[in-house]
N, C-alpha and C. Protein backbone atom coordinates (compact mmCIF):
# COMPACT_ATOMS: atom_id res chain seq x y z
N UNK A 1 -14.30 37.91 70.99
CA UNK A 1 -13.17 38.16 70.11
C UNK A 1 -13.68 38.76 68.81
N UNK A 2 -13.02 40.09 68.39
CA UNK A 2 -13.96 40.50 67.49
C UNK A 2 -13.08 39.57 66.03
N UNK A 3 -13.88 39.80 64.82
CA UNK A 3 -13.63 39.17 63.80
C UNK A 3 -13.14 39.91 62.60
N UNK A 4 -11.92 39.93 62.09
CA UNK A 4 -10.98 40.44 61.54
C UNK A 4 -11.03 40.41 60.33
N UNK A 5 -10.78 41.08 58.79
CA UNK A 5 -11.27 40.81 57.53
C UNK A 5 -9.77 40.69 57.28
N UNK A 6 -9.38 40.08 56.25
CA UNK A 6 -8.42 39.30 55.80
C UNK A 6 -7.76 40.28 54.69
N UNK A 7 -7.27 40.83 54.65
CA UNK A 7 -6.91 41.90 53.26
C UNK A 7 -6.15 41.31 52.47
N UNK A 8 -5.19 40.33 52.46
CA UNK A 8 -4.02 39.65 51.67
C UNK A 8 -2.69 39.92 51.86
N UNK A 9 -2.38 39.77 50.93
CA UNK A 9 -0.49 40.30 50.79
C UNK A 9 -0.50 41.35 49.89
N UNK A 10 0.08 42.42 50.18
CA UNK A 10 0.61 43.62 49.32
C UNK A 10 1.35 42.82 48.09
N UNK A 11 0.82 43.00 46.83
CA UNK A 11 2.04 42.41 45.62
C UNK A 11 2.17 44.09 44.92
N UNK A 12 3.06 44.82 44.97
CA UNK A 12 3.82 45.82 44.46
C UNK A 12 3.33 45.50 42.33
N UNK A 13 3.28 45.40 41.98
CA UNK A 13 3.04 45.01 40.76
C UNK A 13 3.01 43.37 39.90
N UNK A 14 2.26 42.82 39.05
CA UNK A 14 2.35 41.68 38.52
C UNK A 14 3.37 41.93 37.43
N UNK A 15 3.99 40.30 37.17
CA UNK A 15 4.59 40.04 36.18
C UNK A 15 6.30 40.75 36.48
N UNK A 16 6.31 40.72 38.08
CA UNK A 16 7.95 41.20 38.25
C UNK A 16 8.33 40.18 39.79
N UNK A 17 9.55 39.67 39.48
CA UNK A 17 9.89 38.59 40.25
C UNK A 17 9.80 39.34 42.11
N UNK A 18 9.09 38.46 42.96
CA UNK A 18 9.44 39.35 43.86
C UNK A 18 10.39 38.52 45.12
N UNK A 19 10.86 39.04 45.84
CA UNK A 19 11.73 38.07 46.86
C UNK A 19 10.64 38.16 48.15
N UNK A 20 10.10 37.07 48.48
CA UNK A 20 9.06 36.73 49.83
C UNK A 20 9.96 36.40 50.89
N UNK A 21 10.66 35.96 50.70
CA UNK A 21 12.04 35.07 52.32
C UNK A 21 12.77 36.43 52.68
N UNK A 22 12.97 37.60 51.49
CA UNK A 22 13.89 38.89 51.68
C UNK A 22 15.21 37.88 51.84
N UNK A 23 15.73 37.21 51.36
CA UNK A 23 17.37 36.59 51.49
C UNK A 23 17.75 36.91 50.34
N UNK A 24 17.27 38.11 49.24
CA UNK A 24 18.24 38.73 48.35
C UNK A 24 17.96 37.89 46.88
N UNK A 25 17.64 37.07 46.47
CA UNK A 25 16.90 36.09 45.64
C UNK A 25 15.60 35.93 45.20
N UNK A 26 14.97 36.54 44.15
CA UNK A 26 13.64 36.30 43.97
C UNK A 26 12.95 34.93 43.96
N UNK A 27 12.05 34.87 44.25
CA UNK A 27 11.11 33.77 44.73
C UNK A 27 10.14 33.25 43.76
N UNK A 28 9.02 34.22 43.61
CA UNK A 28 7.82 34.00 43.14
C UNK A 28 7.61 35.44 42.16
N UNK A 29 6.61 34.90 41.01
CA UNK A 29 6.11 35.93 40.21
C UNK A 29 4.53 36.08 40.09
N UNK A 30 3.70 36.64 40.31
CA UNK A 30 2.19 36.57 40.24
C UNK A 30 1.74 37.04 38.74
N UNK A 31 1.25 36.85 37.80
CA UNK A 31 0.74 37.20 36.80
C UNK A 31 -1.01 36.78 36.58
N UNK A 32 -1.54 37.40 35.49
CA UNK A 32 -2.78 37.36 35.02
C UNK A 32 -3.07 36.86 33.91
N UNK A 33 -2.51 37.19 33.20
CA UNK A 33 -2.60 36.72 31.39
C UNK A 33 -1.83 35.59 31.22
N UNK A 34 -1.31 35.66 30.15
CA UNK A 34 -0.47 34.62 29.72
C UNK A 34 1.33 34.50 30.43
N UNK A 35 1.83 33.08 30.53
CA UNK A 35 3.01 32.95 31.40
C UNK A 35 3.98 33.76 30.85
N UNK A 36 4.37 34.81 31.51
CA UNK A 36 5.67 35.50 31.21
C UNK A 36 6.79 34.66 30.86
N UNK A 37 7.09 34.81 29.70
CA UNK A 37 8.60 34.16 29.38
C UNK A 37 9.51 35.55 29.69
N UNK A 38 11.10 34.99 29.98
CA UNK A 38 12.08 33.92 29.79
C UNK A 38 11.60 33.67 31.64
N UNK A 39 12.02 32.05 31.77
CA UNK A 39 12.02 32.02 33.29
C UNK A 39 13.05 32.40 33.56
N UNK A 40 12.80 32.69 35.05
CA UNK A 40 14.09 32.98 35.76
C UNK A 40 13.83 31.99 36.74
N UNK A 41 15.04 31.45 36.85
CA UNK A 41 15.67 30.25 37.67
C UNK A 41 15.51 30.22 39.43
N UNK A 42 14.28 29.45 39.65
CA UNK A 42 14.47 29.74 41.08
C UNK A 42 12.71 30.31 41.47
N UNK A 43 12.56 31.05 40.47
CA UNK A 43 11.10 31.72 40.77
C UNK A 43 10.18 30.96 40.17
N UNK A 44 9.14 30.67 41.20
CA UNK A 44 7.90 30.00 41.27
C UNK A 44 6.98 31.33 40.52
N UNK A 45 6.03 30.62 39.24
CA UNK A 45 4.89 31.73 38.54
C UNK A 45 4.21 30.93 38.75
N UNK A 46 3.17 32.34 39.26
CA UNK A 46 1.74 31.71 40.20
C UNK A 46 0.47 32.26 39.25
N UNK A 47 -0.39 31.84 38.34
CA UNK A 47 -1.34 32.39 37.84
C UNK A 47 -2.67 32.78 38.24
N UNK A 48 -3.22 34.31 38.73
CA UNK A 48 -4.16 34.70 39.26
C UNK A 48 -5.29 33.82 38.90
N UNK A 49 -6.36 33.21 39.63
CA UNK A 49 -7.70 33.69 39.14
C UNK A 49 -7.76 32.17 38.41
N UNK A 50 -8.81 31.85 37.57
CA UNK A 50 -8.63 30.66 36.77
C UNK A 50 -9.72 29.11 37.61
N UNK A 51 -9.65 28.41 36.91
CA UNK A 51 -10.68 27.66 37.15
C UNK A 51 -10.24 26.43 38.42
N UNK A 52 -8.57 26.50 38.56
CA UNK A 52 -8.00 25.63 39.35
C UNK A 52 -7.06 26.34 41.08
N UNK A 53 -7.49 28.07 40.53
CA UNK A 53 -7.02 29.12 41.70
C UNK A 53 -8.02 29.76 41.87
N UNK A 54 -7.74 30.49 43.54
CA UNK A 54 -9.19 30.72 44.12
C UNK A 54 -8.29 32.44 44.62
N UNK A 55 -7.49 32.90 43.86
CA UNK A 55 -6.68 34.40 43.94
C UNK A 55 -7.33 35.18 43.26
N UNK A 56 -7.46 36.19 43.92
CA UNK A 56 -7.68 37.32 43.60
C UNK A 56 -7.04 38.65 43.77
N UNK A 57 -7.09 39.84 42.47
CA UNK A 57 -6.86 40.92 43.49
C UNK A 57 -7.26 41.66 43.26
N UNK A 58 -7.09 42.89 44.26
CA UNK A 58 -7.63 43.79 44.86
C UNK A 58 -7.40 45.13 43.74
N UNK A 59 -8.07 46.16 43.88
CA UNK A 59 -7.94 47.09 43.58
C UNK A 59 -6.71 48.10 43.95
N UNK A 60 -6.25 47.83 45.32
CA UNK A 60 -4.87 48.26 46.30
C UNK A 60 -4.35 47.37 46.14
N UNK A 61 -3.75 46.26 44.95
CA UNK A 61 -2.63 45.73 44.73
C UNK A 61 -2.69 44.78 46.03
N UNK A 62 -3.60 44.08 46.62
CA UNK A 62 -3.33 43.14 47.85
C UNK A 62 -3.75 41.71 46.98
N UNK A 63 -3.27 40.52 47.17
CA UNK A 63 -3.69 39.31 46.57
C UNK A 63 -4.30 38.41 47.38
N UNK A 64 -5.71 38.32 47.33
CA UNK A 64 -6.17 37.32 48.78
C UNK A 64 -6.40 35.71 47.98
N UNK A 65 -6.16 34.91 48.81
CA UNK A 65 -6.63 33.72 48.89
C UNK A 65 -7.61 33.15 49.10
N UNK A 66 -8.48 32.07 48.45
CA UNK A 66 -9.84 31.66 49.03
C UNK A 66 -10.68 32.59 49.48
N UNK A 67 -10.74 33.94 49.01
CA UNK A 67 -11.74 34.70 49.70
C UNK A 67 -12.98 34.53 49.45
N UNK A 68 -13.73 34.21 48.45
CA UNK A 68 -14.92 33.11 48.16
C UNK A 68 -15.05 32.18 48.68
N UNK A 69 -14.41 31.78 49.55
CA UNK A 69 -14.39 30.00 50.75
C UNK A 69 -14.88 30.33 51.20
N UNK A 70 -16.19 29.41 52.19
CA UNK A 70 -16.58 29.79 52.88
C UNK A 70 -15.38 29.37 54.14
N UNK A 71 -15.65 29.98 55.24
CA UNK A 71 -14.51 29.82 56.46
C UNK A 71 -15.36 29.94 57.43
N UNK A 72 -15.03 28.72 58.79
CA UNK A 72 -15.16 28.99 60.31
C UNK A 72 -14.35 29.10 60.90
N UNK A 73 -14.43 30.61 61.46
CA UNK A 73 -13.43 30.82 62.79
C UNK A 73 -14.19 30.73 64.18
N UNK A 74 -13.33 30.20 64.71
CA UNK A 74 -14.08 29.60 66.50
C UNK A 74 -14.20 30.67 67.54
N UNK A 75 -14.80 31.09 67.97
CA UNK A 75 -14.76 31.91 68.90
C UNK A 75 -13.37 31.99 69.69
N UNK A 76 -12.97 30.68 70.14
CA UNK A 76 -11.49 30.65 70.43
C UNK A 76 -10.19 31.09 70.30
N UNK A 77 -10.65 31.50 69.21
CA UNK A 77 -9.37 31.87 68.25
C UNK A 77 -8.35 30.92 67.28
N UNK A 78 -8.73 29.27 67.60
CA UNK A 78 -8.08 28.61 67.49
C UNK A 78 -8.69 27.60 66.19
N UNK A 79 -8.09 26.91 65.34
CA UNK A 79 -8.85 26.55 64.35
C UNK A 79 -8.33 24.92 64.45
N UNK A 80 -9.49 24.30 64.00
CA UNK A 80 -9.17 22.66 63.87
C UNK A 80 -7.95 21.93 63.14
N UNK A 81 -7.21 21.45 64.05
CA UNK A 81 -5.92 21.02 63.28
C UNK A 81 -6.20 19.58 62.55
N UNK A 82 -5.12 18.68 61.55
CA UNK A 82 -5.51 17.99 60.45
C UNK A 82 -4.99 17.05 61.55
N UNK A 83 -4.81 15.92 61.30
CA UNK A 83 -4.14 14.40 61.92
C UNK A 83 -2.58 14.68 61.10
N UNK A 84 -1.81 14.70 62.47
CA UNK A 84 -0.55 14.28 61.67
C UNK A 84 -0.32 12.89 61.24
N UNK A 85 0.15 12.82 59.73
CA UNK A 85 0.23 11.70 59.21
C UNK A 85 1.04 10.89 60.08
N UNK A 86 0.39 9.52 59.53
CA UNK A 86 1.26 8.05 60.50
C UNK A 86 2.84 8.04 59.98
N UNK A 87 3.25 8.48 58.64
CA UNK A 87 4.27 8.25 58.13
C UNK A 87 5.41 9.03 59.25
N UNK A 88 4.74 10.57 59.51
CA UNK A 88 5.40 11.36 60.34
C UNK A 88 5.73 10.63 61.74
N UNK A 89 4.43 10.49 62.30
CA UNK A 89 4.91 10.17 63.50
C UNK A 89 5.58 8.42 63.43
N UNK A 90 5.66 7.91 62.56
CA UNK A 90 6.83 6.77 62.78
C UNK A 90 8.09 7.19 62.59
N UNK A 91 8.29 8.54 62.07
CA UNK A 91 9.60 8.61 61.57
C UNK A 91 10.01 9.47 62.83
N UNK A 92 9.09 10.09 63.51
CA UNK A 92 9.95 10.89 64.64
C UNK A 92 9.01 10.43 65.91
N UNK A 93 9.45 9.45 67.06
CA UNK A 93 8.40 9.04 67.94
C UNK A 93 8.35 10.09 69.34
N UNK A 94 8.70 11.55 68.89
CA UNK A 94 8.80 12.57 70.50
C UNK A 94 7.47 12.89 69.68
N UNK A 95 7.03 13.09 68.23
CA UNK A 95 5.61 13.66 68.12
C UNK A 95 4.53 12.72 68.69
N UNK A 96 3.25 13.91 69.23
CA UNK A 96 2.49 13.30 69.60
C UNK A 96 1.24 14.00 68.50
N UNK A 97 -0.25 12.91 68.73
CA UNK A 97 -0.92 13.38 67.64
C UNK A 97 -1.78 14.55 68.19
N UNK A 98 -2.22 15.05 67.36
CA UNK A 98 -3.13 15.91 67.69
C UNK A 98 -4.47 15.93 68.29
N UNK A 99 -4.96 16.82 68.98
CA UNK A 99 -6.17 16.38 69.84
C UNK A 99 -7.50 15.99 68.79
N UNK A 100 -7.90 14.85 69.11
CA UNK A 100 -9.13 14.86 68.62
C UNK A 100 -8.80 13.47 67.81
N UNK A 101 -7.66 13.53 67.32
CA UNK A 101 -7.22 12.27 65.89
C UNK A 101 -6.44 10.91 66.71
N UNK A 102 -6.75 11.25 68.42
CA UNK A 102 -5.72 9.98 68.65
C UNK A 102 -6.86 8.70 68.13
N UNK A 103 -6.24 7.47 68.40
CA UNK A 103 -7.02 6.15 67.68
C UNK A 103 -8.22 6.36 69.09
């Protein structure tokens, strides 16, 4: 399976609300500097870069994630899933747990 480089998400420009769901409503705003005032109601501001975010971007306006992480991908294609929490599966008993995390 060959191994694929990760480019990000296209962000069209920082510091302008953009709609991610496309249901007509902006979402999220990406900025660099300081938090754009006035908010707008509804939109999540996400600050590039910084000592507590691992974003970056690109020169072609793409915004990657964790691209400094290190990452294993499996030959499989398939990547290690977490334990679904106990809270979950008491609250719905058709889930079953995931391979690897039963008791």
């Amino acid at each position: 399976m060959a191994k694929l480089q990760w480019t990000g998400i296209y962000i069209p420009a920082l510091e302008k609300p953009m709609d991610l769901d496309r249901d007509g409503t902006p979402d999220v705003l990406f900025y660099d500097a300081s938090r754009p005032e006035p908010t707008v109601e509804g939109v999540t501001k996400v600050k590039l870069g910084g000592a507590k975010n691992s974003q970056t971007m690109t020169a072609d306006n793409h915004l990657q994630w964790g691209i400094t992480m290190n990452r294993m991908w499996y030959d499989d294609g398939k990547q290690y899933l977490y334990p679904i929490p106990s809270s979950a599966l008491v609250l719905n008993n058709q889930l079953g747990q995931n391979q690897g995390w039963e008791k």
